[in-house]
Protein backbone atom coordinates (compact mmCIF):
# COMPACT_ATOMS: atom_id res chain seq x y z
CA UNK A 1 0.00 0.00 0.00
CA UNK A 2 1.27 3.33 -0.88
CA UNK A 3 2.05 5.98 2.01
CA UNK A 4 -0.46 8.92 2.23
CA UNK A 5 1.15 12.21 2.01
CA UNK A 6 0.27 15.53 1.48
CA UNK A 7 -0.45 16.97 -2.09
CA UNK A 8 2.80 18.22 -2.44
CA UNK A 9 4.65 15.21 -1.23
CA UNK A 10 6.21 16.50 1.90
CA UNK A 11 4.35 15.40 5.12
CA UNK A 12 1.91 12.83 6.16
CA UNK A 13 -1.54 14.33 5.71
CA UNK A 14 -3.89 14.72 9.03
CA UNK A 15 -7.12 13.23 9.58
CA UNK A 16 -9.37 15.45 8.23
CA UNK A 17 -7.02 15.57 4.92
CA UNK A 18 -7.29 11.82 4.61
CA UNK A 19 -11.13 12.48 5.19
CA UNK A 20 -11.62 14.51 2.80
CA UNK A 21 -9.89 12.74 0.21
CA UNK A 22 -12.15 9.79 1.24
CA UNK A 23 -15.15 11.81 0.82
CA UNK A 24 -13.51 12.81 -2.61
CA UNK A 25 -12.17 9.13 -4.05
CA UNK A 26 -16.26 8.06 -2.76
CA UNK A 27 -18.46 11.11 -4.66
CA UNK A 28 -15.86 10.15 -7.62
CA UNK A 29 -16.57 6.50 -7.45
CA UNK A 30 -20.65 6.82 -7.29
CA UNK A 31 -20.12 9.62 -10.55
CA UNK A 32 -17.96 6.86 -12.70
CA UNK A 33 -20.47 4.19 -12.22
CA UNK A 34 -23.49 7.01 -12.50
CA UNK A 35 -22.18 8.86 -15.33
CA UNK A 36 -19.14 6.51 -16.96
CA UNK A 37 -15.59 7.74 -17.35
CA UNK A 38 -16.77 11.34 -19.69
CA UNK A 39 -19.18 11.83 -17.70
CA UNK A 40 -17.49 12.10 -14.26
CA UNK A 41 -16.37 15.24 -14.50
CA UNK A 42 -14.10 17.31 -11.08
CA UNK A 43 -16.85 19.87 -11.40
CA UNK A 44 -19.77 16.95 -10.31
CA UNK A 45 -17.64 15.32 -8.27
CA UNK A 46 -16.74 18.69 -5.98
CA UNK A 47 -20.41 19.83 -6.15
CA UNK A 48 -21.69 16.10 -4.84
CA UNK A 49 -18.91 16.62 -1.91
CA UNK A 50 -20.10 20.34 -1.72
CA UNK A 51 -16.77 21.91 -2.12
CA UNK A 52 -14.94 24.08 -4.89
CA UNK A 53 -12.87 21.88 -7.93
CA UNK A 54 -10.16 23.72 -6.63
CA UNK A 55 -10.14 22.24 -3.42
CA UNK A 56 -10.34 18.55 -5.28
CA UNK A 57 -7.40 19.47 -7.29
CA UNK A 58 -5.77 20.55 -3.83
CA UNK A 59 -5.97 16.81 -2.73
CA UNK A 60 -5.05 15.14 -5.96
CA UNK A 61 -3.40 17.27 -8.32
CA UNK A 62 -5.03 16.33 -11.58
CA UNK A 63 -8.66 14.41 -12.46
CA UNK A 64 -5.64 11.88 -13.65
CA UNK A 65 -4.41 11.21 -10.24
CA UNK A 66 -7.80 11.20 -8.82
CA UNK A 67 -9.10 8.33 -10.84
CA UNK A 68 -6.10 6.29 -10.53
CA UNK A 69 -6.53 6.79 -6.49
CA UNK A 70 -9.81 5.70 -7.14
CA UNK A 71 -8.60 2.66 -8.63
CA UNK A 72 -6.17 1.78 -5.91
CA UNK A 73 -8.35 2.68 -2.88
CA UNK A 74 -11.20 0.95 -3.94
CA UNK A 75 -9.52 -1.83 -4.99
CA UNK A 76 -7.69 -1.87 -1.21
CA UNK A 77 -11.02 -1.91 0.78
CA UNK A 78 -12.44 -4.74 -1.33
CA UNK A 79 -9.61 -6.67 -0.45
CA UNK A 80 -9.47 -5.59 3.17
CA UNK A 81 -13.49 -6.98 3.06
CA UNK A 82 -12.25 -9.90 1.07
CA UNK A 83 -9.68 -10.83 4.08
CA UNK A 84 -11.56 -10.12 7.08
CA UNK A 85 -12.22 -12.74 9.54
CA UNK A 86 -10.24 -15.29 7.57
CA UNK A 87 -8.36 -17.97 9.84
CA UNK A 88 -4.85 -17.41 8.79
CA UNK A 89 -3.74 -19.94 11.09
CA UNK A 90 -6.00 -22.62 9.49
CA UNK A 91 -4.48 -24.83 6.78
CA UNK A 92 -3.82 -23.45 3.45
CA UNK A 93 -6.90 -25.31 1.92
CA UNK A 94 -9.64 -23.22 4.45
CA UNK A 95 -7.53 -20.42 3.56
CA UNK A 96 -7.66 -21.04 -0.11
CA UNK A 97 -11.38 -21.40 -0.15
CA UNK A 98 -12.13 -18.63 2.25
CA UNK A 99 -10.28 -16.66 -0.25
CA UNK A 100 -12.25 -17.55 -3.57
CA UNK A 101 -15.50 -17.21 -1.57
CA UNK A 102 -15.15 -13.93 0.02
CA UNK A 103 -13.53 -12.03 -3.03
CA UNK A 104 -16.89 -13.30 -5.14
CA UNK A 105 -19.16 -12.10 -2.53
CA UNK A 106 -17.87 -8.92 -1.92
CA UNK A 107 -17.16 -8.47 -5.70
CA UNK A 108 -20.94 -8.76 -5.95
CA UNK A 109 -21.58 -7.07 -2.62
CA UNK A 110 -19.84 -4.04 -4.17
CA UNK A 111 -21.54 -3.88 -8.25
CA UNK A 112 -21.21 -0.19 -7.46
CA UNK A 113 -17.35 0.37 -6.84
CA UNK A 114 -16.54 -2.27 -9.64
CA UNK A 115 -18.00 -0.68 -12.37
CA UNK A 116 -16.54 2.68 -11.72
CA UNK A 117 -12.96 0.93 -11.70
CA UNK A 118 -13.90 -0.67 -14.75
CA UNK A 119 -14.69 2.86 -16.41
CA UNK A 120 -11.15 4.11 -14.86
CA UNK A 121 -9.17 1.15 -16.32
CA UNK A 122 -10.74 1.23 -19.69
CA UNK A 123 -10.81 4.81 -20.13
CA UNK A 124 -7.29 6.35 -18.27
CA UNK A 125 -4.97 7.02 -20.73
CA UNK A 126 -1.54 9.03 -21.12
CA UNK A 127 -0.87 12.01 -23.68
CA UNK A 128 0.24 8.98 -26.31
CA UNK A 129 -3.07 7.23 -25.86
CA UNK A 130 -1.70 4.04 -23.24
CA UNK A 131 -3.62 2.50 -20.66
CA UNK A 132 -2.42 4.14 -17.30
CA UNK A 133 -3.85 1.37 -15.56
CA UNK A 134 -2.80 -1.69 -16.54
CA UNK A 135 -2.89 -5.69 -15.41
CA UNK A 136 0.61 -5.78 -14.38
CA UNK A 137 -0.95 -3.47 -11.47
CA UNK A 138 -3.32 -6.92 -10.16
CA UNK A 139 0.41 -7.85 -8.72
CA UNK A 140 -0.43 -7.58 -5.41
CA UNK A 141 -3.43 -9.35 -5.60
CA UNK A 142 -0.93 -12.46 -7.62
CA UNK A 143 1.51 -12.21 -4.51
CA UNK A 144 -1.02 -12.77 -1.95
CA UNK A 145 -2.09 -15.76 -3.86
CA UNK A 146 1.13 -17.07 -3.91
CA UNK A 147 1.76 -17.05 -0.56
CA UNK A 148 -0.66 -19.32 -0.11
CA UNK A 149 -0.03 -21.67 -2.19
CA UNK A 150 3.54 -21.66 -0.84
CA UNK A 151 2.34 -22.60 2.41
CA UNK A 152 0.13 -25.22 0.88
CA UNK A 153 3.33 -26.74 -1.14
CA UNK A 154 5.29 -26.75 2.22
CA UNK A 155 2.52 -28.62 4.30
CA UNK A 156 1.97 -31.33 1.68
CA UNK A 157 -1.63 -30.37 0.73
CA UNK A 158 -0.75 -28.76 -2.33
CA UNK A 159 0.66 -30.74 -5.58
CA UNK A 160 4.32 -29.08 -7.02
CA UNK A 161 3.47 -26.27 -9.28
CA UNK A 162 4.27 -22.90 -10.53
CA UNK A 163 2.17 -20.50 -8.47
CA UNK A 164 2.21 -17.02 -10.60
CA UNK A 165 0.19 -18.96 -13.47
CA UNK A 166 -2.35 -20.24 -10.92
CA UNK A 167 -2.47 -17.05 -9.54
CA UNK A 168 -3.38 -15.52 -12.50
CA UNK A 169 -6.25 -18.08 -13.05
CA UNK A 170 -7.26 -17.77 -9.86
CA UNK A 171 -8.35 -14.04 -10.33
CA UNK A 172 -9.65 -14.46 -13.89
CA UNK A 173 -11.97 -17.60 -12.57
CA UNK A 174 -13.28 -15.14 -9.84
CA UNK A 175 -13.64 -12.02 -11.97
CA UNK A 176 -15.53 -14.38 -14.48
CA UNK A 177 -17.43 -16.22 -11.67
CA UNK A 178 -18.92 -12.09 -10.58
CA UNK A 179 -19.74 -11.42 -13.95
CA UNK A 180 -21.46 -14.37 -14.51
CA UNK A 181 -23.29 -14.06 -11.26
CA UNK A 182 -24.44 -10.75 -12.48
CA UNK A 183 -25.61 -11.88 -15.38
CA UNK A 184 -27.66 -14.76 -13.49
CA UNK A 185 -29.54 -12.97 -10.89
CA UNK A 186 -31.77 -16.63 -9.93
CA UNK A 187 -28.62 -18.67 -9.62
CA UNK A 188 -27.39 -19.13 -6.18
CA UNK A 189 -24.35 -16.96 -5.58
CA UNK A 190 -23.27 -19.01 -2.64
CA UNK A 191 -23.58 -22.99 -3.99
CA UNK A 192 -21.56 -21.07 -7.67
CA UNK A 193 -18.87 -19.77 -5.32
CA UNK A 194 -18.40 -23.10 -3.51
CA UNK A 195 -18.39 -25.08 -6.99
CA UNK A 196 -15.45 -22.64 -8.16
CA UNK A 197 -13.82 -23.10 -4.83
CA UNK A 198 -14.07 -26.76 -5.13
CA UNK A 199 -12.58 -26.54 -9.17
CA UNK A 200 -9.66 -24.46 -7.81
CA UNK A 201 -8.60 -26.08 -4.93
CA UNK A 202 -8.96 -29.08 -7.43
CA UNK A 203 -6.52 -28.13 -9.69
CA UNK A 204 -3.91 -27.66 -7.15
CA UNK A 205 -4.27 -30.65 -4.38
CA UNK A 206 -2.25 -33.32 -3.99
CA UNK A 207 -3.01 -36.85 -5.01
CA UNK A 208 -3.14 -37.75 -1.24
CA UNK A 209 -5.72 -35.19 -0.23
CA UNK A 210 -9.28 -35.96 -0.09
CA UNK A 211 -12.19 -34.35 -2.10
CA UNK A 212 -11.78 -30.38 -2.00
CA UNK A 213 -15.09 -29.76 0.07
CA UNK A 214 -12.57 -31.16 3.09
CA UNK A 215 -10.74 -29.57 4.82
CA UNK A 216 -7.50 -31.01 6.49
């Protein structure tokens, strides 16, 4: 996670500064998934906050580093949702499945903050028309992954394998597992989540380890 400092880069900010640029990243956030990536201009973002789009250029600089902080502070609460209350002490399996199942249902939980990051990462661009944000930026997400897969490898419950590529699928199968959710209001978020878990986990257990609905 990145530091917070000031605007000009030379001192923590205070508590009512990261307030405010709370209040500023969450009236941006509802605009982009209200109004799409055009339409979310600084001018309906301040008046939604009720201050001046001087003041939101204060706290960010430019509407370019405003919707990449939107990006990467939305993107750090899901995941701090995502990881609450899991039992890191439990084996890598429960941890693996608490993982899959928790990202899905706050992906859904949060329809909202996801389509305004969609609007940012499709949209951003640089003066020679490149994405600003870009997949290499889901590394985080990759490493935490990893780490438990590690952990899985070391105890014996997971098979030898490469972890970065099953990371990667890991993601993709959740980010495909909300859309299709979405798209499938009567189906039964919780049962789909489990059946993913149980096709992940799959993939990666060792010959020796029961069926993937067990946990060590």
């Amino acid at each position: 996670m990145r530091s917070e400092i000031s605007p000009k880069g030379q001192r923590e900010l205070t508590f009512t500064e990261r307030m405010r640029r709370a209040q500023i990243i969450d009236a941006a956030t509802r605009a982009l998934a209200a109004h799409g990536f055009g339409g979310a201009s600084l001018t309906k973002i301040a008046a939604e906050v009720g201050i001046s789009k001087g003041l939101v250029l204060y706290h960010f600089g430019s509407r370019t580093e405003l919707m990449r902080e939107v990006v990467f502070a939305q993107y750090g609460r899901m995941a701090g949702a995502a990881l609450e209350g899991i039992d890191w002490k439990g084996s890598a399996t429960a941890i693996l499945r608490d993982l899959i199942t928790r990202s899905i249902r706050v992906s859904l939980e949060r329809g909202e903050v996801r389509r305004a990051i969609a609007e940012v990462i499709g949209n951003l661009r640089d003066g020679d028309g490149r994405h600003v944000i870009t997949f290499d930026q889901k590394d985080d997400i990759y490493t935490g992954f990893e780490k438990v897969y590690r952990q899985g490898q070391e105890s014996g419950e997971f098979r030898d394998f490469e972890p970065r590529p099953m990371a990667v699928i890991q993601q993709s199968s959740v980010d495909g597992a909300v859309n299709y959710l979405e798209s499938h209001v009567d189906t039964d978020a919780s049962d789909f989540s489990d059946s993913v878990a149980d096709l992940l986990i799959a993939a990666v257990r060792s010959e020796n380890q029961g069926h993937p609905g067990e946990t060590p």
